[in-house]
C-alpha atoms as a PDB file:
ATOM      1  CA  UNK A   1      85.123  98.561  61.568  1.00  0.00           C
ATOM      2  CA  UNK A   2      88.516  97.874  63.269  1.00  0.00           C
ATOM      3  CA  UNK A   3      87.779  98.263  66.591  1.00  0.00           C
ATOM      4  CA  UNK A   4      91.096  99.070  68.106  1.00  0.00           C
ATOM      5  CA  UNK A   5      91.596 101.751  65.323  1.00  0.00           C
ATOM      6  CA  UNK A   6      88.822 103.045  66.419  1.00  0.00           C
ATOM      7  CA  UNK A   7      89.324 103.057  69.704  1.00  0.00           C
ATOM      8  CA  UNK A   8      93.222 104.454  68.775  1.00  0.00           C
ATOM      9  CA  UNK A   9      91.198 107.157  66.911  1.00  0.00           C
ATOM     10  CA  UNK A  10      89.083 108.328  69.538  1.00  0.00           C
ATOM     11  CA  UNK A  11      91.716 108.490  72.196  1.00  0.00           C
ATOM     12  CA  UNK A  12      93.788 110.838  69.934  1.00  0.00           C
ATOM     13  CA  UNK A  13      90.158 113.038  69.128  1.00  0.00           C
ATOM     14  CA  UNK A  14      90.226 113.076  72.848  1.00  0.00           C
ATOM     15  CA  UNK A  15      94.086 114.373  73.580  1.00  0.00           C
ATOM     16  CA  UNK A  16      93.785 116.344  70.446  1.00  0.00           C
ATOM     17  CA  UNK A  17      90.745 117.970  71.147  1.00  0.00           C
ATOM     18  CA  UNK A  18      89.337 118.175  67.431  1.00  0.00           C
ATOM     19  CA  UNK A  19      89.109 115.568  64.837  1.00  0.00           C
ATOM     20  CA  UNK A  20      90.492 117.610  62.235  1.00  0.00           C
ATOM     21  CA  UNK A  21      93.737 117.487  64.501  1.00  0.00           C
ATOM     22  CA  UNK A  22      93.275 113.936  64.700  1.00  0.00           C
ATOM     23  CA  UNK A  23      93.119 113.671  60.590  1.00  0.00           C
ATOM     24  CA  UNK A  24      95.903 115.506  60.166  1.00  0.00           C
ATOM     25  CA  UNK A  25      98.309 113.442  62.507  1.00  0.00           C
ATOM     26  CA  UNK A  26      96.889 110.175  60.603  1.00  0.00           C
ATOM     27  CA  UNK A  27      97.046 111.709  57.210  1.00  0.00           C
ATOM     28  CA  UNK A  28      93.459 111.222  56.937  1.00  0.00           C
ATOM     29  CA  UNK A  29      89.620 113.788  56.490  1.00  0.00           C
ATOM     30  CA  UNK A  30      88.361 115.016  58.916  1.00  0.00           C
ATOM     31  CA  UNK A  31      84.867 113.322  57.561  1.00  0.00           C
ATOM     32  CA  UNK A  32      87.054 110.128  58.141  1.00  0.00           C
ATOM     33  CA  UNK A  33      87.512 110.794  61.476  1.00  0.00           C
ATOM     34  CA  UNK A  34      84.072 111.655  62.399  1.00  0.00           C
ATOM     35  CA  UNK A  35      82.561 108.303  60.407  1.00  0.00           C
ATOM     36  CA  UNK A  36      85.142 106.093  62.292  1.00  0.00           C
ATOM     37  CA  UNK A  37      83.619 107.950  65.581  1.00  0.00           C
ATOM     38  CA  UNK A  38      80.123 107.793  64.419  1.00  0.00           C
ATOM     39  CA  UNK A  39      80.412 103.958  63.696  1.00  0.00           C
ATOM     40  CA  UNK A  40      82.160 103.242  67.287  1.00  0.00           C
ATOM     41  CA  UNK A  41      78.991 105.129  68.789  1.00  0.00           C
ATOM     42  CA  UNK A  42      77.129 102.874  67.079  1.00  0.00           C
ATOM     43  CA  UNK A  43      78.614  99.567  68.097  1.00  0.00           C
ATOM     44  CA  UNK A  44      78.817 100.762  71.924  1.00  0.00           C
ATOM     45  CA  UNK A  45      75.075 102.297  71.075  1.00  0.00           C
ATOM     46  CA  UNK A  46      75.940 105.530  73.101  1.00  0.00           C
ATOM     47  CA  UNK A  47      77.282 108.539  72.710  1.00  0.00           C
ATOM     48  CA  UNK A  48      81.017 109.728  73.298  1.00  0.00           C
ATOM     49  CA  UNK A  49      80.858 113.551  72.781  1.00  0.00           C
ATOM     50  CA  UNK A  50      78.200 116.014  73.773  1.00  0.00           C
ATOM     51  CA  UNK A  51      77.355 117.068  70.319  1.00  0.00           C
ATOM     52  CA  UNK A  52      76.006 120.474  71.087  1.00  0.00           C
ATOM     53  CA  UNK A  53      79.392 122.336  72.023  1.00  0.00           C
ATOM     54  CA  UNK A  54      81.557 124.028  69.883  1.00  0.00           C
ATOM     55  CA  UNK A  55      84.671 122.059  71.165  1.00  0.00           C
ATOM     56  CA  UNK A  56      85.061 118.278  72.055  1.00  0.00           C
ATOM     57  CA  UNK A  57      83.232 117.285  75.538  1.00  0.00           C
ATOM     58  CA  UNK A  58      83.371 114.182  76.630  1.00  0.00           C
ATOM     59  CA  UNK A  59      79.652 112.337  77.759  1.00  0.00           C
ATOM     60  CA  UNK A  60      79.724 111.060  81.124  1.00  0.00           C
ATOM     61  CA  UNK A  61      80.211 107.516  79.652  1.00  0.00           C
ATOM     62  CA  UNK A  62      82.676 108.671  77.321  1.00  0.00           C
ATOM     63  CA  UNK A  63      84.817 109.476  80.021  1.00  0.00           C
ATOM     64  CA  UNK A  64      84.967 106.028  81.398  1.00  0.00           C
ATOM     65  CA  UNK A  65      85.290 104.654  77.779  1.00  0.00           C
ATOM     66  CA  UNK A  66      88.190 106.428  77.419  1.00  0.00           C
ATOM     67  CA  UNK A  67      90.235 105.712  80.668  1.00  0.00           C
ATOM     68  CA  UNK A  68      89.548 102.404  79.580  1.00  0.00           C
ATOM     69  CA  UNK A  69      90.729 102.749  76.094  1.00  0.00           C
ATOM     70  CA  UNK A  70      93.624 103.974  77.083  1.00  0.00           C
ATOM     71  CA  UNK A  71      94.480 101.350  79.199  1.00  0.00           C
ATOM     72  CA  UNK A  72      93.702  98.635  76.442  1.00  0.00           C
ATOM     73  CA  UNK A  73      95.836 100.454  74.149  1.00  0.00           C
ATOM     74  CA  UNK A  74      98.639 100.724  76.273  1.00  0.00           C
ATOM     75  CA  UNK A  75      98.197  96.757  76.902  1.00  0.00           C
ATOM     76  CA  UNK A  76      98.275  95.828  73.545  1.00  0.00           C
ATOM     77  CA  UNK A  77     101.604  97.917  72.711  1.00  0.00           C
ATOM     78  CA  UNK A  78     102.912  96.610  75.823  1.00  0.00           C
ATOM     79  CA  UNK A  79     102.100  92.948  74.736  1.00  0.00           C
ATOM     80  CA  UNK A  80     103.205  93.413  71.143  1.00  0.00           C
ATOM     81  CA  UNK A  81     106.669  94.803  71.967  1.00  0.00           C
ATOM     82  CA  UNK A  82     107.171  91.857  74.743  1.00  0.00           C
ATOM     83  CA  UNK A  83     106.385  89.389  72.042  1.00  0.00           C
ATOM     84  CA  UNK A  84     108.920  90.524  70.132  1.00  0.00           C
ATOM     85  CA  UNK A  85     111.863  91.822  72.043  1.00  0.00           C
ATOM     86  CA  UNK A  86     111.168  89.560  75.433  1.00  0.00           C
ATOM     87  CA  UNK A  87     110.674  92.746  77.406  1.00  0.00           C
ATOM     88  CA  UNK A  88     108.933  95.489  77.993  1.00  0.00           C
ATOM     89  CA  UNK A  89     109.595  98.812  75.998  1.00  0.00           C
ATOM     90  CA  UNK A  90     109.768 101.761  77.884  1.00  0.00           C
ATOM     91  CA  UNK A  91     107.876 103.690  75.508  1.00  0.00           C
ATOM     92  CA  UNK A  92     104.572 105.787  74.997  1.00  0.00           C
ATOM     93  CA  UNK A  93     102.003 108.476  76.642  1.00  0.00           C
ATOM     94  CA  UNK A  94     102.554 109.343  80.334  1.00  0.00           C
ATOM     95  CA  UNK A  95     100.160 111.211  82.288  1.00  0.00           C
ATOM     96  CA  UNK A  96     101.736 112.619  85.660  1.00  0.00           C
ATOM     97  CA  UNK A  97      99.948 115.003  88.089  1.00  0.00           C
ATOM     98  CA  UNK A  98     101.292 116.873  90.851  1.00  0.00           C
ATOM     99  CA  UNK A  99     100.781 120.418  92.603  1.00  0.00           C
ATOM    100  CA  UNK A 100     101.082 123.513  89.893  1.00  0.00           C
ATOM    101  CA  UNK A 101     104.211 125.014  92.119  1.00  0.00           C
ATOM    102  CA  UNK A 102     106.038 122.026  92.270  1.00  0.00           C
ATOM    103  CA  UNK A 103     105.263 120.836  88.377  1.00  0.00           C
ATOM    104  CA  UNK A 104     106.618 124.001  87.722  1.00  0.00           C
ATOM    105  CA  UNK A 105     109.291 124.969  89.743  1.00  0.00           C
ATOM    106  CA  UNK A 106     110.735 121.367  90.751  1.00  0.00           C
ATOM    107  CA  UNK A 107     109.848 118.568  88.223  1.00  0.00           C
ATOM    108  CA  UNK A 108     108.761 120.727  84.479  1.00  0.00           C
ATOM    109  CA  UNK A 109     112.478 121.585  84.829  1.00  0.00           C
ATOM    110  CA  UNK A 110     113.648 117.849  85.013  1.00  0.00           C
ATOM    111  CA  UNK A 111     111.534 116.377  82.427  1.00  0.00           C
ATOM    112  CA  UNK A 112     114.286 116.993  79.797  1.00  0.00           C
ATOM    113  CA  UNK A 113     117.310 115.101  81.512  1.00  0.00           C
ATOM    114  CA  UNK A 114     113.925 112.354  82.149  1.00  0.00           C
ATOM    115  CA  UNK A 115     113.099 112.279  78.374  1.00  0.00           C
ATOM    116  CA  UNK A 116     116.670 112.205  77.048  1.00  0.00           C
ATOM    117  CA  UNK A 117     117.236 108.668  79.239  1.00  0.00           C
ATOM    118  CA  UNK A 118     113.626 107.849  77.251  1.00  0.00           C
ATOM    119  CA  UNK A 119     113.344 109.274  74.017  1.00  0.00           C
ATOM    120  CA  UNK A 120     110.635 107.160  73.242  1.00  0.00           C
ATOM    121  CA  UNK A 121     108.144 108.437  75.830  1.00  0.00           C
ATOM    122  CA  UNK A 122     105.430 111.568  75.278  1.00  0.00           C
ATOM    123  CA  UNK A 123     104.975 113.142  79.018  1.00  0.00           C
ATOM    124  CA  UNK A 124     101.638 114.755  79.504  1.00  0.00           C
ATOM    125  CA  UNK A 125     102.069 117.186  82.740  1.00  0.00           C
ATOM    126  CA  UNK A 126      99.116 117.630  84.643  1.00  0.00           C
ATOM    127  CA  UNK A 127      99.442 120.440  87.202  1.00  0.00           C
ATOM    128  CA  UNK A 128      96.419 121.260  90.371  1.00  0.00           C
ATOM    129  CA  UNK A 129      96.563 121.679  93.829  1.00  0.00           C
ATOM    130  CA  UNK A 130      93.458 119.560  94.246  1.00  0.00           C
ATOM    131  CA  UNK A 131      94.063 116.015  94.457  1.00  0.00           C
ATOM    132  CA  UNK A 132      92.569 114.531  91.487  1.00  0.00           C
ATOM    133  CA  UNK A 133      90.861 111.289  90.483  1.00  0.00           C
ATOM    134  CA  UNK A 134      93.488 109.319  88.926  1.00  0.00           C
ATOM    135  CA  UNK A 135      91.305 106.686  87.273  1.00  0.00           C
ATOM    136  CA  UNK A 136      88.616 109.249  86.009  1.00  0.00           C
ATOM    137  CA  UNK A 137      91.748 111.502  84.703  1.00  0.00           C
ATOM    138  CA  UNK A 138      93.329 108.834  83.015  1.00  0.00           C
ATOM    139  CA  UNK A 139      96.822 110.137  85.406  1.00  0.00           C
ATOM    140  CA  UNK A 140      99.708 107.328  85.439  1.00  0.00           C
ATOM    141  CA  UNK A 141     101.666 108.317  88.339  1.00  0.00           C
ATOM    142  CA  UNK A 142     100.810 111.605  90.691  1.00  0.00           C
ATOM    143  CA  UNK A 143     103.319 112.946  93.322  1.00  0.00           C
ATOM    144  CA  UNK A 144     101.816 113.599  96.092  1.00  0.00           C
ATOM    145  CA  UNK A 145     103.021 115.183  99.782  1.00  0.00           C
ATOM    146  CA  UNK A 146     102.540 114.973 103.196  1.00  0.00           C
ATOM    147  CA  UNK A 147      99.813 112.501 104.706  1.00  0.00           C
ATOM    148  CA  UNK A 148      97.639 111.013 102.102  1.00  0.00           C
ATOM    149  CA  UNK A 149      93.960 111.124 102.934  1.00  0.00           C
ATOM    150  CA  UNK A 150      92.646 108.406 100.901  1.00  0.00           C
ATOM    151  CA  UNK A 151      94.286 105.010 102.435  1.00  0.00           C
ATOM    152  CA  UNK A 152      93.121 102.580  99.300  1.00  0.00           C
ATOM    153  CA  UNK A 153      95.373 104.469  96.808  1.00  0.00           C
ATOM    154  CA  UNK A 154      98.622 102.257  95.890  1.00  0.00           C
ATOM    155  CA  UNK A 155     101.754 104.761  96.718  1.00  0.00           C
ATOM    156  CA  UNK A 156     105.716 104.393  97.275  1.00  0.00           C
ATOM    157  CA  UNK A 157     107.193 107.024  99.446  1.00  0.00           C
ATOM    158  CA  UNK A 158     110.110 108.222  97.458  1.00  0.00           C
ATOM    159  CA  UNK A 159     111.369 111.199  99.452  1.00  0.00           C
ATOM    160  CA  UNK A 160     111.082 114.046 101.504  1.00  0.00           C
ATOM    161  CA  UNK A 161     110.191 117.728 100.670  1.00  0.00           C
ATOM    162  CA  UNK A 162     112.369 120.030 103.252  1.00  0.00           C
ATOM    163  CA  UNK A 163     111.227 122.637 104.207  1.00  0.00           C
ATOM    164  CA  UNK A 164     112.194 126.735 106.200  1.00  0.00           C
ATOM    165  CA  UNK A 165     110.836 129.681 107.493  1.00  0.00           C
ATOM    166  CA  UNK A 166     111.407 132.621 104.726  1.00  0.00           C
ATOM    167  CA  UNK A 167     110.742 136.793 104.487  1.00  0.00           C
ATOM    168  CA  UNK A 168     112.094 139.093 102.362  1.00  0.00           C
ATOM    169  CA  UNK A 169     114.674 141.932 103.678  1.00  0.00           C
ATOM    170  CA  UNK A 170     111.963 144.526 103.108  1.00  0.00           C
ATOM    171  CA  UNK A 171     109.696 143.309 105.433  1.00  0.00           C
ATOM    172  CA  UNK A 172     112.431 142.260 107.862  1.00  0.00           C
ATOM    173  CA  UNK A 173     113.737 145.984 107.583  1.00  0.00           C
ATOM    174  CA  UNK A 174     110.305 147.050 108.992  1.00  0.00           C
ATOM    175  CA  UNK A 175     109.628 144.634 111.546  1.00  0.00           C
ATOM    176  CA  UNK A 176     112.386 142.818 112.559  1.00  0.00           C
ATOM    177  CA  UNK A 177     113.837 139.268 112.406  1.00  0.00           C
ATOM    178  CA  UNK A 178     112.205 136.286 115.037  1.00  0.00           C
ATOM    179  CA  UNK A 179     114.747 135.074 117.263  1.00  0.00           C
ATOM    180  CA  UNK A 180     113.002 132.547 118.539  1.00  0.00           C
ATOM    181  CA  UNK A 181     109.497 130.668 117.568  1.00  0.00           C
ATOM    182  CA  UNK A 182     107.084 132.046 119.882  1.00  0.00           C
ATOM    183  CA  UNK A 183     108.342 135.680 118.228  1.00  0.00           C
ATOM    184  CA  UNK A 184     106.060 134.641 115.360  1.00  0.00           C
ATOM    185  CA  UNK A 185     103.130 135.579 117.203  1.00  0.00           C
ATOM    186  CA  UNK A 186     104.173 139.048 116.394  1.00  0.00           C
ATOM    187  CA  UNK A 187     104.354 138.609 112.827  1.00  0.00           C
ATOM    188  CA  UNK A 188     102.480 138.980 109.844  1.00  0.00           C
ATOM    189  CA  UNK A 189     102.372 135.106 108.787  1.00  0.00           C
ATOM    190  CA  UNK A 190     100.992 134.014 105.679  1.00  0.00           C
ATOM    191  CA  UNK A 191      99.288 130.951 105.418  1.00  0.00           C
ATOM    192  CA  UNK A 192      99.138 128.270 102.910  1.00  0.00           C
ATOM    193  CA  UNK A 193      95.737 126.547 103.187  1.00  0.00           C
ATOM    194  CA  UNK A 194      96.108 123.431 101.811  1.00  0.00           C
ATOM    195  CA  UNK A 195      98.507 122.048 104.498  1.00  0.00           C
ATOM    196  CA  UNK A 196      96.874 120.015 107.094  1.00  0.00           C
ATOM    197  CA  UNK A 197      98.150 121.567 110.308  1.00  0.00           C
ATOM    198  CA  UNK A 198      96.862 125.242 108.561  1.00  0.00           C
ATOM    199  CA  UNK A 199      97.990 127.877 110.676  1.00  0.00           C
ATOM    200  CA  UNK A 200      99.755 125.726 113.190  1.00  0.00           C
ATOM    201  CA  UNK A 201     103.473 125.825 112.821  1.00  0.00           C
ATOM    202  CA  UNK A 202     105.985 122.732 113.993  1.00  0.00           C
ATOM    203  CA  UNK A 203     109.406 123.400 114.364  1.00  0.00           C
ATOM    204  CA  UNK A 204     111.805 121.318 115.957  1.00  0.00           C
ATOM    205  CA  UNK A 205     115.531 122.192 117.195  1.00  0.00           C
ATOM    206  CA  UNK A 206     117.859 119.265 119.184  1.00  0.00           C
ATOM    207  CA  UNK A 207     114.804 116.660 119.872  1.00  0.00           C
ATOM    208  CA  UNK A 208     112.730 119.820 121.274  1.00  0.00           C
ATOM    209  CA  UNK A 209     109.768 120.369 119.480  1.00  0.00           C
ATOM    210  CA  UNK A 210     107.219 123.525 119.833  1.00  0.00           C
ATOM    211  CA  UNK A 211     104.259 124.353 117.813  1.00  0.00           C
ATOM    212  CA  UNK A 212     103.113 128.247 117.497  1.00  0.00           C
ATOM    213  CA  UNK A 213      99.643 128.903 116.357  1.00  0.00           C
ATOM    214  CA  UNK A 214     100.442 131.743 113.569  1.00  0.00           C
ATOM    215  CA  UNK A 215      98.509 133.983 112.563  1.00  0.00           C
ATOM    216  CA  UNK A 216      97.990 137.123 108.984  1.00  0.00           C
ATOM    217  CA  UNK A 217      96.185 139.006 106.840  1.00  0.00           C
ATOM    218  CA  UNK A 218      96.657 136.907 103.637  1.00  0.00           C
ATOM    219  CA  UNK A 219      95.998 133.246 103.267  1.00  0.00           C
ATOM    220  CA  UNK A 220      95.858 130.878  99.645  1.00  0.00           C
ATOM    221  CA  UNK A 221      95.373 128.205  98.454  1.00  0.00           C
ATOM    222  CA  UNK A 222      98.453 128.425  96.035  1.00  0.00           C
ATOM    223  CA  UNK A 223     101.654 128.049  96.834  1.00  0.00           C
ATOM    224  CA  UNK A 224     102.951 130.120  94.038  1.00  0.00           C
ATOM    225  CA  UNK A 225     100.901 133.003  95.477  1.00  0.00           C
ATOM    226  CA  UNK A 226     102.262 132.643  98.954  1.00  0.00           C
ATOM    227  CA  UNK A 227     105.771 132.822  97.590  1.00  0.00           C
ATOM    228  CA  UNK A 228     104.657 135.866  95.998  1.00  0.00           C
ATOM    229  CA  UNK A 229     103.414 138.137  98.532  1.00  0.00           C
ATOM    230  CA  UNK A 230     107.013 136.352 100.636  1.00  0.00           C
ATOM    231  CA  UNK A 231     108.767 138.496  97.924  1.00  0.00           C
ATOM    232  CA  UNK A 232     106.436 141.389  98.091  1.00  0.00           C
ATOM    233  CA  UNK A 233     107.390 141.755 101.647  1.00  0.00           C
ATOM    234  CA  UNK A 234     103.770 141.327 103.149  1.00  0.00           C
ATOM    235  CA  UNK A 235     104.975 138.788 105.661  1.00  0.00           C
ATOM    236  CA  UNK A 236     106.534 134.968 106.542  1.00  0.00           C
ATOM    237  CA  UNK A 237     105.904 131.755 105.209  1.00  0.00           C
ATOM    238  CA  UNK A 238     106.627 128.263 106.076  1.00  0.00           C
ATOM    239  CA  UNK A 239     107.047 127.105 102.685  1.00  0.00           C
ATOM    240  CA  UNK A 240     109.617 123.890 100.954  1.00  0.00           C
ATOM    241  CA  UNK A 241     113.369 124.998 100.432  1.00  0.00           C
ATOM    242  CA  UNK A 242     113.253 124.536  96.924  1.00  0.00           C
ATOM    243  CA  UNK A 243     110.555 126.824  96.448  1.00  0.00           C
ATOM    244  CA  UNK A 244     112.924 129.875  97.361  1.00  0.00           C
ATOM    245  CA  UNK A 245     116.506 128.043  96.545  1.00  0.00           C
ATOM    246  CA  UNK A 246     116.996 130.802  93.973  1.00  0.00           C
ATOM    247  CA  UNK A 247     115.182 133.765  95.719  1.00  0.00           C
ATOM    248  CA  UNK A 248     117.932 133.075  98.777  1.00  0.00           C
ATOM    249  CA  UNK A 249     120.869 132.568  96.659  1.00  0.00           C
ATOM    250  CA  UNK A 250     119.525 136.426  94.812  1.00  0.00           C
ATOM    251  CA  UNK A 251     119.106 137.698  98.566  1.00  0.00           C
ATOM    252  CA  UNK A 252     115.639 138.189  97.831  1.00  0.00           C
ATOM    253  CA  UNK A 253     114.657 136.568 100.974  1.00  0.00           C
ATOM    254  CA  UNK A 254     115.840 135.098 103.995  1.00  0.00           C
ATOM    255  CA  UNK A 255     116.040 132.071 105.393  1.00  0.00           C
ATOM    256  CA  UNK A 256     114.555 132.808 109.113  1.00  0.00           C
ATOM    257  CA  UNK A 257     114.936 130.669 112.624  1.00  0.00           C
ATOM    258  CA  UNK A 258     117.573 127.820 110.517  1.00  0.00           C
ATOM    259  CA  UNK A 259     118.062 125.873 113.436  1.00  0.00           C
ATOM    260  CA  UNK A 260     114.359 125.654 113.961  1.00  0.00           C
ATOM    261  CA  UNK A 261     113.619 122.957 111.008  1.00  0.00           C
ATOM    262  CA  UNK A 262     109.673 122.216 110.859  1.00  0.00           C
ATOM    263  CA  UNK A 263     109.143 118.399 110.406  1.00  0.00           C
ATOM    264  CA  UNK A 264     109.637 117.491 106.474  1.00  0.00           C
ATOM    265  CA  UNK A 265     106.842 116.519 103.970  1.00  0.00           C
ATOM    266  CA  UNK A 266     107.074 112.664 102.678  1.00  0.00           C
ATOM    267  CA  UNK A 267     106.624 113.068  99.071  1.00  0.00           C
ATOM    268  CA  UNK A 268     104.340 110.036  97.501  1.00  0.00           C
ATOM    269  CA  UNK A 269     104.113 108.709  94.130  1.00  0.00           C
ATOM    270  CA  UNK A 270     100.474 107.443  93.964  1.00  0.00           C
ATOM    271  CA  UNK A 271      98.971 104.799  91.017  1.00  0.00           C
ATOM    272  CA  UNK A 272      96.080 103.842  90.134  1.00  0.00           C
ATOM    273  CA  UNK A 273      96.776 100.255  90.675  1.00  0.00           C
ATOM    274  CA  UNK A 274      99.445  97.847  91.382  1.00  0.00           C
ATOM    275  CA  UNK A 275     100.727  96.847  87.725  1.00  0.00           C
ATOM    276  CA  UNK A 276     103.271  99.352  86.625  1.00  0.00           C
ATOM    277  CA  UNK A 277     104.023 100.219  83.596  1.00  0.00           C
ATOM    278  CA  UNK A 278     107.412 100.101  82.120  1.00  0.00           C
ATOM    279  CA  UNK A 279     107.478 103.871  81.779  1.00  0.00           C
ATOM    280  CA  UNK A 280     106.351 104.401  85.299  1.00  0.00           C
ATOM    281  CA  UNK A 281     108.746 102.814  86.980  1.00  0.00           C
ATOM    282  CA  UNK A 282     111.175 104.600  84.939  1.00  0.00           C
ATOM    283  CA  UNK A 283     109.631 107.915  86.029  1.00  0.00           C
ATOM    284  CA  UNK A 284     109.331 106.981  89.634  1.00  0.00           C
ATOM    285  CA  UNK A 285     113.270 105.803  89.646  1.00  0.00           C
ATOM    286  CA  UNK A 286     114.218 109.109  88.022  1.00  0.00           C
ATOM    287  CA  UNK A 287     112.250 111.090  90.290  1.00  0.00           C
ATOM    288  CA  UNK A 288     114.072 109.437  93.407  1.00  0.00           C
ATOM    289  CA  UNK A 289     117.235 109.997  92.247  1.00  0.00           C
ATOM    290  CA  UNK A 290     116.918 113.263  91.402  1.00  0.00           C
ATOM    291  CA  UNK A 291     115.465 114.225  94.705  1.00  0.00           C
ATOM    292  CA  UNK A 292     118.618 112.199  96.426  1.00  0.00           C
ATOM    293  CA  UNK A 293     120.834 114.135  93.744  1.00  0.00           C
ATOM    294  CA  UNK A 294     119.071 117.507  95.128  1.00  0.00           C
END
């Protein structure tokens, strides 16, 4: 058995989810696939996949075998093509992570202009609002915002998420406009959970800074949904520029209190070690520039 063929084969089974996927990218069977698996099992003398479910589910030990396998893999390309060409290519899979609003509003939208400076990479987008385990995910880079809780992870602050107080007309028509940041109190403010200050809202206006302990009837744990029930009129949100940048330019909400800036997110690209790859640092560059550019 070729071992790093088999390991190359077991990755793919993994990304692919089936092995008859796997056989058909290799031009192979899928009987092929599953003897190549079988024998690895047998060398590592352990199972890789639970074999009683109907799709592919990684053992508890297969998914440390394969963050590792991935790594080796991308270590031997990244050897092979520095042999030969003196430097590294910037070239193969990329696993980033970030929150589901901002993979889809701010970066999924910027991966093209990314991939057309790299033609040679394959992006894999991985989008949650929890913060997940880069090692056991197998994630490359993850963006990350505000103040990170876990002090051991390797990060680069590469910019800084803006951010506004926002309603839509309707509601405004029904309850008026604050005029000032205590007039929040009186308002119907909806809260996104996941910040760390929760319900306690910083603004700041000529080196004066006030906090105002808001307070609703609708909280989540997803930004998306806050933006939502913005546009549905419920109530107000603190929530990033971006996030409504087309919703304001429509009219379909308002920016509210526009002197009164709350203090911006850092944004964070996190690794899971110090050696970057090629491709990362790529990604990371692109990424700053394009929040400069924005």
């Amino acid at each position: 058995m070729d071992k790093l063929e088999a390991m190359t084969i077991f990755v793919r089974a993994v990304e692919r989810g089936s092995f008859s996927a796997v056989a058909r990218e290799l031009h192979s069977s899928q009987p092929n696939i599953s003897k190549q698996i079988a024998a690895l099992e047998a060398s590592l003398g352990g199972r890789l996949f639970v074999r009683s479910t109907r799709k592919l589910a990684l053992t508890d030990e297969g998914e440390r075998y394969y963050t590792e396998c991935r790594q080796i893999l991308a270590a031997v390309d990244t050897a092979e093509h520095s042999f030969k060409t003196g430097r590294e290519e910037i070239a193969g899979a990329l696993r980033v992570a970030t929150s589901v609003s901002f993979g889809r509003g701010w970066l999924a939208p910027r991966i093209a202009g990314f991939l057309a400076q790299h033609p040679a990479i394959r992006i894999h987008l991985q989008l949650s609002d929890r913060n997940e385990d880069l090692v056991g995910e197998g994630t490359d880079v993850a963006l990350r915002f505000g103040a990170l809780r876990d002090s051991n992870l390797v990060s680069r602050t590469i910019g800084n998420m803006h951010r506004g107080v926002f309603a839509a007309p309707s509601y405004l028509a029904r309850h008026g406009a604050p005029a000032k940041p205590d007039d929040l109190l009186q308002h119907n403010c909806l809260v996104f959970t996941l910040l760390s200050s929760v319900n306690a809202w910083n603004l700041k206006r000529k080196g004066k800074e006030t906090t105002v302990a808001v307070s609703g009837n609708a909280t989540s744990n997803s930004s998306e949904a806050v933006r939502a029930m913005v546009l549905s009129g419920l109530g107000i949100s603190l929530s990033p520029i971006w996030q409504f940048e087309d919703d304001l330019e429509a009219g379909r909400v308002v920016h509210l209190l526009p002197e009164w800036t709350p203090p911006p997110l850092a944004i964070h690209a996190v690794l899971p070690n110090r050696r970057q790859s090629a491709r990362v640092s790529a990604f990371v560059d692109y990424v700053v520039q394009a929040i400069a550019d924005f």
